[in-house]
Protein backbone atom coordinates (compact mmCIF):
# COMPACT_ATOMS: atom_id res chain seq x y z
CA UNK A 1 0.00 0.00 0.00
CA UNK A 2 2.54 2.26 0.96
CA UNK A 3 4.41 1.81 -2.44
CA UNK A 4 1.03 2.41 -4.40
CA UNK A 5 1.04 5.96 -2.58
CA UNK A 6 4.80 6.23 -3.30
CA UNK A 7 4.51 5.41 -7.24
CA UNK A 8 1.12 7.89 -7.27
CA UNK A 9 2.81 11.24 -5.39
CA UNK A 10 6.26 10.56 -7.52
CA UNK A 11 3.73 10.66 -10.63
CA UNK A 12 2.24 13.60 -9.81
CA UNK A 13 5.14 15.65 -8.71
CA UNK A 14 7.12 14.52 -11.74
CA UNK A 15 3.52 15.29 -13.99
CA UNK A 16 3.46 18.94 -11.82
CA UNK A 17 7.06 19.63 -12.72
CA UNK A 18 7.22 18.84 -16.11
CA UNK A 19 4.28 20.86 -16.66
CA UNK A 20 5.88 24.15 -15.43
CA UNK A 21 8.67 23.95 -18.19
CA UNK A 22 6.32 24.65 -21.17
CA UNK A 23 8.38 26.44 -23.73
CA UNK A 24 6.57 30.32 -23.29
CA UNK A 25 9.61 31.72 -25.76
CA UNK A 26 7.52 33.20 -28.41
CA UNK A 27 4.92 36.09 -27.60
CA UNK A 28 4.55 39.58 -29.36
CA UNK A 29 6.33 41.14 -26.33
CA UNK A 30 9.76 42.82 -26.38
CA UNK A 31 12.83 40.57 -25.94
CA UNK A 32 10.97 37.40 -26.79
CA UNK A 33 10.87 35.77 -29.93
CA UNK A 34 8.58 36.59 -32.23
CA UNK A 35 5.69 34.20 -33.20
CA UNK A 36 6.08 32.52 -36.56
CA UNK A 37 3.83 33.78 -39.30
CA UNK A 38 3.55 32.40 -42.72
CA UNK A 39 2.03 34.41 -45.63
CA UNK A 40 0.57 33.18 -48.67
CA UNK A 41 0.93 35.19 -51.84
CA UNK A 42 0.76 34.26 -55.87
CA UNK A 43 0.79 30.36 -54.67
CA UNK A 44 4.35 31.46 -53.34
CA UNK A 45 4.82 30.73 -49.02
CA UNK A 46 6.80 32.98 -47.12
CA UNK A 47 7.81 32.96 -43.31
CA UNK A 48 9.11 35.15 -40.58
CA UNK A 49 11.80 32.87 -40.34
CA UNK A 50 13.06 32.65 -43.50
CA UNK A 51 14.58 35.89 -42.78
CA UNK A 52 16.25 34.96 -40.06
CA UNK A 53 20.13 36.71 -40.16
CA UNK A 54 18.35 39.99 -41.29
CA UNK A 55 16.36 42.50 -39.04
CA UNK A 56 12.95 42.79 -40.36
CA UNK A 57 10.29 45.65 -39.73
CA UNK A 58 6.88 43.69 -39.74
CA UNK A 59 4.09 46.03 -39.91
CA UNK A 60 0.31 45.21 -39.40
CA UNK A 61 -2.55 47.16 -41.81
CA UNK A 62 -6.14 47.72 -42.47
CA UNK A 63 -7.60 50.87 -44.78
CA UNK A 64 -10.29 51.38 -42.33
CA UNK A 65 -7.50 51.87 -39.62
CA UNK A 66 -5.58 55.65 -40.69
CA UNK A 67 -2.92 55.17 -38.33
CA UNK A 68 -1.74 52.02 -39.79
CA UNK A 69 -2.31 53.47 -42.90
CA UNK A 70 -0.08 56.08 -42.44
CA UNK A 71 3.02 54.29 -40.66
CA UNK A 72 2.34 51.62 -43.44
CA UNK A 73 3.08 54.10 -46.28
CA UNK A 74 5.98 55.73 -43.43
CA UNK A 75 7.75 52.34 -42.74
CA UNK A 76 7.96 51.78 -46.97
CA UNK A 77 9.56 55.15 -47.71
CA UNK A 78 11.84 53.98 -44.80
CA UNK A 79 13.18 50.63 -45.73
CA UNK A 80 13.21 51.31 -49.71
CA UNK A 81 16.94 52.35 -48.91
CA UNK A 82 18.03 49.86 -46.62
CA UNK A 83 19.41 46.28 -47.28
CA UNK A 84 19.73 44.91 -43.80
CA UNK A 85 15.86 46.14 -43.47
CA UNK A 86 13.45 43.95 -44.69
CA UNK A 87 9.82 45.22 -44.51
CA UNK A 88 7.03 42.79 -44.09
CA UNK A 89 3.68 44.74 -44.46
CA UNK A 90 0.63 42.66 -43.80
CA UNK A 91 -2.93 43.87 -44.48
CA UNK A 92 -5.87 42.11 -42.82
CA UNK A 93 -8.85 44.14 -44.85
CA UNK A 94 -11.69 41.70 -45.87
CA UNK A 95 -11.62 42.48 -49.17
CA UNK A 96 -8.46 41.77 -51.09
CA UNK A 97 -9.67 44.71 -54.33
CA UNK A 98 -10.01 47.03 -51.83
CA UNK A 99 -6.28 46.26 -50.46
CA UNK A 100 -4.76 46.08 -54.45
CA UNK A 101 -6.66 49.26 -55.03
CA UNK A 102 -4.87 50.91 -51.56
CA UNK A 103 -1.46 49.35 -52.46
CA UNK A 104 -1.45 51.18 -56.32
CA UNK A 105 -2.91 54.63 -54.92
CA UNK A 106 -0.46 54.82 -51.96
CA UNK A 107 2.29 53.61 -54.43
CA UNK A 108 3.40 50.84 -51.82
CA UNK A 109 6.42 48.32 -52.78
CA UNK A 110 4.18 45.66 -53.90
CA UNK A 111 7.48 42.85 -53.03
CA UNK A 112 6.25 43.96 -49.16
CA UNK A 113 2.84 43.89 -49.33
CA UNK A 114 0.41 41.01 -48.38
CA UNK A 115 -3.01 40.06 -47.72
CA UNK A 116 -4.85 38.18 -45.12
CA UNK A 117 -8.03 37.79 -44.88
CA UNK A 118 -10.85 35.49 -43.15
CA UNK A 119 -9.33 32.72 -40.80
CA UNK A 120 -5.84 33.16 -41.79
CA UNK A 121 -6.13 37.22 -40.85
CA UNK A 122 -8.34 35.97 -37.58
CA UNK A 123 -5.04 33.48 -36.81
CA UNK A 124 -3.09 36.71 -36.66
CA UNK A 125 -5.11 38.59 -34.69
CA UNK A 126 -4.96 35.61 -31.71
CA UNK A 127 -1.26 34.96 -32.18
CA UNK A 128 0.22 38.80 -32.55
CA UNK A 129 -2.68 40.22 -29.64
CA UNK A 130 -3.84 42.26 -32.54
CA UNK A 131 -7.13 43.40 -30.73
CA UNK A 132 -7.93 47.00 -30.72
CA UNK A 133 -4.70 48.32 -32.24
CA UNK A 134 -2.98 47.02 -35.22
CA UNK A 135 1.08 46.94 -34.51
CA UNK A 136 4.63 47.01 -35.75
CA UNK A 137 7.44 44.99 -34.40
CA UNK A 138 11.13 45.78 -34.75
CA UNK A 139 13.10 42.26 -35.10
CA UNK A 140 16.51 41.49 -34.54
CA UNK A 141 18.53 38.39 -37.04
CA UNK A 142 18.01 36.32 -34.50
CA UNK A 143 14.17 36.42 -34.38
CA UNK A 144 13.37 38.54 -31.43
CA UNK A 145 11.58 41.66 -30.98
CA UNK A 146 13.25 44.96 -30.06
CA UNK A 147 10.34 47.22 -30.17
CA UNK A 148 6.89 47.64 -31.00
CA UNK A 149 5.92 50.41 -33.15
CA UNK A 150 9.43 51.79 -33.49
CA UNK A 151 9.91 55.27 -34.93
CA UNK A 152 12.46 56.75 -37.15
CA UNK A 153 15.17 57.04 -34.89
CA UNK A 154 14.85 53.46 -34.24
CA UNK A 155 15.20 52.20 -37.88
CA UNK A 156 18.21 54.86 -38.22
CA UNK A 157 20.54 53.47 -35.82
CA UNK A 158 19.92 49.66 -37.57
């Protein structure tokens, strides 16, 4: 009896520890890594971590939200110039004419651009904490956020 009770509290102490080592290392927070996102675009896949070794400005975008509107068009005029900036623009607008339409008048680097929409732009949402306001994050080669919604000065001293 006594080795029954043993073998059940070793089980559940070894069950309780193992449980508090989850791996928490990605989340959209400053100094962790940044979740992995994969885009879709022209039957062509691209991930976050296919530019890993490069910092990478990735920048979230609707046309019914102006202030991610305007750093959208601000972060393009940006990175143009720079080679160890990559800018990853994501729009999450439900309609995809609506977003080509936006991309030509705004004269956006189409290479940047992509479109979510439905479950895929929903996914986003839950894994970046996208709620309310739509975000940018500043990431280092080695996958890992240095800032949210970094300004100029910020991209000028990468």
């Amino acid at each position: 009896m006594k080795k029954a009770i043993l073998f059940i509290a070793s089980f559940a102490i070894l069950i309780i520890s193992l449980s508090a080592f989850t791996d928490k290392a990605s989340a959209p927070v400053i100094g962790y890594k940044a979740p992995e996102l994969v885009l879709q675009q022209d039957n062509q896949a691209m991930t976050l971590s296919s530019f890993k070794g490069k910092y990478v400005l990735l920048n979230f975008w609707t046309t019914s939200d102006a202030d991610s509107r305007m750093k959208c068009n601000f972060y393009d005029d940006i990175t143009s110039d720079k080679d160890n900036l990559s800018l990853i623009s994501v729009n999450l607008d439900s309609s995809s004419a609506l977003y080509r339409e936006i991309v030509k008048r705004d004269g956006l680097n189409t290479e940047s651009q992509f479109h979510m929409e439905g479950t895929q732009a929903a996914k986003i949402h839950e894994v970046y904490r996208l709620n309310k306001n739509l975000k940018s994050f500043l990431i280092d080669p080695t996958g890992r956020i240095l800032a949210v919604n970094p300004d100029a000065q910020r991209l000028a001293a990468i």
